[in-house]
C-alpha atoms as a PDB file:
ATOM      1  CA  UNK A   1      13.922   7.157 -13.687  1.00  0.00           C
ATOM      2  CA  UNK A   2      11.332   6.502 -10.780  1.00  0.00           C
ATOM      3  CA  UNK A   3      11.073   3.823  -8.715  1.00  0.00           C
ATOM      4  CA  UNK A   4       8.660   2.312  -6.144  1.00  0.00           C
ATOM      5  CA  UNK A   5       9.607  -0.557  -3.664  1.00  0.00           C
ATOM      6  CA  UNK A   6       7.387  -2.509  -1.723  1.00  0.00           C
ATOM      7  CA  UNK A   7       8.351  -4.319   1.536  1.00  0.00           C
ATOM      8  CA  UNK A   8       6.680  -5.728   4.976  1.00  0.00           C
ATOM      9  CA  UNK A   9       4.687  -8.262   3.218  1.00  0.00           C
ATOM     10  CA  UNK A  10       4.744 -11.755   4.764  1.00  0.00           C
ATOM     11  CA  UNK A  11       2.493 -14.434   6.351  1.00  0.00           C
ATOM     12  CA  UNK A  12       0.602 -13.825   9.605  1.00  0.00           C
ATOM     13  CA  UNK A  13      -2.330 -15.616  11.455  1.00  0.00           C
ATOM     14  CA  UNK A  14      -6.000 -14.213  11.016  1.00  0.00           C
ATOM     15  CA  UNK A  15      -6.610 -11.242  13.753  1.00  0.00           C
ATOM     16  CA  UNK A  16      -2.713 -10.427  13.366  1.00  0.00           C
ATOM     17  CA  UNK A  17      -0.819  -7.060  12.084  1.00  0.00           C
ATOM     18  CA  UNK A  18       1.737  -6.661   9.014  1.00  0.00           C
ATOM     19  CA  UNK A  19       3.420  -3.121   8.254  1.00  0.00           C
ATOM     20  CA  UNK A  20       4.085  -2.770   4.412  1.00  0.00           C
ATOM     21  CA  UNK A  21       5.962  -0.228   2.976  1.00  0.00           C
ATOM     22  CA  UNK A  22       6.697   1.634  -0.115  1.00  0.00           C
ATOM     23  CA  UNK A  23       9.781   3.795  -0.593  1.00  0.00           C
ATOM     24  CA  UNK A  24      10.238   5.903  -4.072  1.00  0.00           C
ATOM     25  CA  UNK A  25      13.528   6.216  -5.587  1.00  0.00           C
ATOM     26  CA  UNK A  26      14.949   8.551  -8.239  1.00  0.00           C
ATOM     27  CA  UNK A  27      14.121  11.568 -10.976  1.00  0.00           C
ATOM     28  CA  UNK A  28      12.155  13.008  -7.436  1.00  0.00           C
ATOM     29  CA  UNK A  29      10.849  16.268  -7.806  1.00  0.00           C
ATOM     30  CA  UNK A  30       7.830  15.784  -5.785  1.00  0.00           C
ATOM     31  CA  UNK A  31       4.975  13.080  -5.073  1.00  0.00           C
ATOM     32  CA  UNK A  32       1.141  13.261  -5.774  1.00  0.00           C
ATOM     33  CA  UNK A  33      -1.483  10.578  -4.370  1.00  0.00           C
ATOM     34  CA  UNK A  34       0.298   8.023  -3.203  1.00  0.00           C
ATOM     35  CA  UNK A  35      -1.858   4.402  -2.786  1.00  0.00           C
ATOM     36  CA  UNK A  36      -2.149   0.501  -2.127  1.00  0.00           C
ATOM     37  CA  UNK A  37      -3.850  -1.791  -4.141  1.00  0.00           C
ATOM     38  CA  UNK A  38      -4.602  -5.160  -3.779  1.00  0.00           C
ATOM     39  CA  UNK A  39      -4.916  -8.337  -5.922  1.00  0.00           C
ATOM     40  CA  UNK A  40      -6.122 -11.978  -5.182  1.00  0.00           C
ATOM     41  CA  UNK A  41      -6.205 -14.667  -7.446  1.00  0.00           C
ATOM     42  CA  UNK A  42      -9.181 -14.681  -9.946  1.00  0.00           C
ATOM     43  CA  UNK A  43      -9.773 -10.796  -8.891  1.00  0.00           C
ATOM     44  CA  UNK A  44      -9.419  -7.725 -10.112  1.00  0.00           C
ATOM     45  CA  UNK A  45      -6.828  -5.349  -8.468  1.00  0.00           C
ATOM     46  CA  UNK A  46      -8.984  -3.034  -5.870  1.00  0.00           C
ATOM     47  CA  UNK A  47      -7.855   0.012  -3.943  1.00  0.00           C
ATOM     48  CA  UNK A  48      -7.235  -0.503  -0.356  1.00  0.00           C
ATOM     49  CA  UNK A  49      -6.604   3.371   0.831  1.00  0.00           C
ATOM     50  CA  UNK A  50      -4.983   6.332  -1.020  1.00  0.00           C
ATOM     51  CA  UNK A  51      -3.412   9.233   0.651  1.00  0.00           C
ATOM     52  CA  UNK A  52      -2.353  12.381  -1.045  1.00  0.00           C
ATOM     53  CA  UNK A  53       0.991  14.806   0.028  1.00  0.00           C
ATOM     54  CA  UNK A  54      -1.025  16.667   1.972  1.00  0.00           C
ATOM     55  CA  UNK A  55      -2.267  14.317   4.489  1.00  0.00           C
ATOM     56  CA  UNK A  56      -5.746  13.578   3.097  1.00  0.00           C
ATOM     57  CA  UNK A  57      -6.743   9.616   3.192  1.00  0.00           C
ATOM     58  CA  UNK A  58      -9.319   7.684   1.633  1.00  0.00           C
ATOM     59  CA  UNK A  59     -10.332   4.005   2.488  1.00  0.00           C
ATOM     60  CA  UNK A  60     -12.203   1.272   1.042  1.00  0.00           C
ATOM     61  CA  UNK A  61     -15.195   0.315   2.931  1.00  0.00           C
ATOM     62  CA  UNK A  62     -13.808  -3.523   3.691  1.00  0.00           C
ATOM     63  CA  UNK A  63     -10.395  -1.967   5.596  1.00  0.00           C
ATOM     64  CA  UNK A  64     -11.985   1.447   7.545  1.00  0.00           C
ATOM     65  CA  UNK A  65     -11.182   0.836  10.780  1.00  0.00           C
ATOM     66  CA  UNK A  66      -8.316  -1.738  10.227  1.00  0.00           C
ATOM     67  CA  UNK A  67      -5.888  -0.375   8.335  1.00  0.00           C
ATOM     68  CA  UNK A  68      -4.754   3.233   8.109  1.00  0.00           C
ATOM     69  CA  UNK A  69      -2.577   4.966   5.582  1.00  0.00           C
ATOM     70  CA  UNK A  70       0.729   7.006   6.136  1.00  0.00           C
ATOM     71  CA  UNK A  71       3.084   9.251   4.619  1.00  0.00           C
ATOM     72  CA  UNK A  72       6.761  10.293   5.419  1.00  0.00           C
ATOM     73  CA  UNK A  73       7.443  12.738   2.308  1.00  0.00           C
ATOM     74  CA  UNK A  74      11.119  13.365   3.657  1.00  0.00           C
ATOM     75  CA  UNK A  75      11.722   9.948   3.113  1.00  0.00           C
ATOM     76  CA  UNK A  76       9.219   9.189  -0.130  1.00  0.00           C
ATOM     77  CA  UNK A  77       7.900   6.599   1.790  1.00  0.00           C
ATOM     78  CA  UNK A  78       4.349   6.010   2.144  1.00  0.00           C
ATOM     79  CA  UNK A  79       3.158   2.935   5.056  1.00  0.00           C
ATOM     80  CA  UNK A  80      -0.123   0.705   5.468  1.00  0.00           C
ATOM     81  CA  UNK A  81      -0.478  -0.406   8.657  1.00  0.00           C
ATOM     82  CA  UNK A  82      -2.502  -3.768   8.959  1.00  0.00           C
ATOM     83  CA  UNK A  83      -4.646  -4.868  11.924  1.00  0.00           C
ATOM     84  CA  UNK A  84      -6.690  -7.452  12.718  1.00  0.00           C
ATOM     85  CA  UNK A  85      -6.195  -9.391   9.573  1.00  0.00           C
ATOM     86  CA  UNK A  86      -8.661 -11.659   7.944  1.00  0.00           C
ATOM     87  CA  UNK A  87      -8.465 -14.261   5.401  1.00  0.00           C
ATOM     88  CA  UNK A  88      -9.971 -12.392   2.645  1.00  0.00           C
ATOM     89  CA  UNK A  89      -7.295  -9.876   3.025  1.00  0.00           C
ATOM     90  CA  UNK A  90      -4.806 -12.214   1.700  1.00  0.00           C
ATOM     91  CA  UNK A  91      -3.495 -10.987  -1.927  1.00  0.00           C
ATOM     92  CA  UNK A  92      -0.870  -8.934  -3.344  1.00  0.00           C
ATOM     93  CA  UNK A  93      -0.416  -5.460  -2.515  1.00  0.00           C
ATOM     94  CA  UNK A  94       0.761  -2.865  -5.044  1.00  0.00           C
ATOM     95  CA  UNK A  95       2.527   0.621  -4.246  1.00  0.00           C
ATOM     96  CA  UNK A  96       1.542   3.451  -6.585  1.00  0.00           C
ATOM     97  CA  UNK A  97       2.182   6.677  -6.814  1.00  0.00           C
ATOM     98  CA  UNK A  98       1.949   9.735  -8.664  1.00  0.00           C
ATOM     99  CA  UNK A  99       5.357  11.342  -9.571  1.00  0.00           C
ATOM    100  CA  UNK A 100       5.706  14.407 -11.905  1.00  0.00           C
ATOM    101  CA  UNK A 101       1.621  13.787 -13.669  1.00  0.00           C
ATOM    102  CA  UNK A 102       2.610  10.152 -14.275  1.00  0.00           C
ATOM    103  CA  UNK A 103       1.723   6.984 -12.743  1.00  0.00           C
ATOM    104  CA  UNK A 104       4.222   4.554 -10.884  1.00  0.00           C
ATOM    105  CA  UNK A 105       3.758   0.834  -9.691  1.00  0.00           C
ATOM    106  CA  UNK A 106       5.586  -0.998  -7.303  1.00  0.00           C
ATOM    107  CA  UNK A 107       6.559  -4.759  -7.993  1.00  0.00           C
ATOM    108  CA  UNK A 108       4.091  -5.968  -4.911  1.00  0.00           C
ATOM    109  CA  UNK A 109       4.339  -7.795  -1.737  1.00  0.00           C
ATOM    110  CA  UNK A 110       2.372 -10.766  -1.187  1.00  0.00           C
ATOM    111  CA  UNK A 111       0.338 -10.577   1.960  1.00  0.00           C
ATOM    112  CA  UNK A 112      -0.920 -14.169   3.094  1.00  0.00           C
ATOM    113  CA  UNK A 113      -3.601 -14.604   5.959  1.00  0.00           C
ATOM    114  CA  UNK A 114      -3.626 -18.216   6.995  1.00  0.00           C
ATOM    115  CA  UNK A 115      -4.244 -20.285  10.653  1.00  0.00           C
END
């Protein structure tokens, strides 16, 4: 039994920060990639950055330079640090993660980015 939980979501003010999180509980042995993804309304879910056990990151083009993806494998937690927030960024972000070759998905945090 694995399971992902998303937090840090919330609404903030275009050009502002937000710190989500994503902590994996459970049947642990060990973690693979470990990602957000994002969904708006009327859109398909996109990945926003990826990060794999060994430290390795990958970003989409629309958040390089913005956001940046961490891990903390002592505490299965994996972090996306948000800055300078725009409108468009405003969906809900997904947690997922690959735990012993299968793939896990958090229940999402909604991120709105509203003046």
């Amino acid at each position: 039994q694995v399971q992902l939980v998303e937090s840090g979501g919330g609404l903030v003010q275009p050009g502002g920060s937000l710190r989500l999180s994503c902590a994996a509980s459970g049947s642990i042995f060990s973690i693979g990639p470990m990602g957000w993804y994002r969904q708006a309304p009327g859109k398909q879910r996109e990945l926003v950055a990826a990060a794999t056990s060994g430290g390795s990151t990958k970003y989409a083009d629309f958040v390089k330079g913005r956001f940046t993806i961490s891990r903390d494998n002592t505490k299965n937690t994996v972090y996306l640090q948000m800055n300078s927030l725009k409108p468009e960024d405003t969906a809900v972000y997904y947690c997922n993660a690959e735990i012993r070759s299968f793939g896990y998905w958090g229940q999402g945090t909604q991120v709105t980015v509203s003046s």
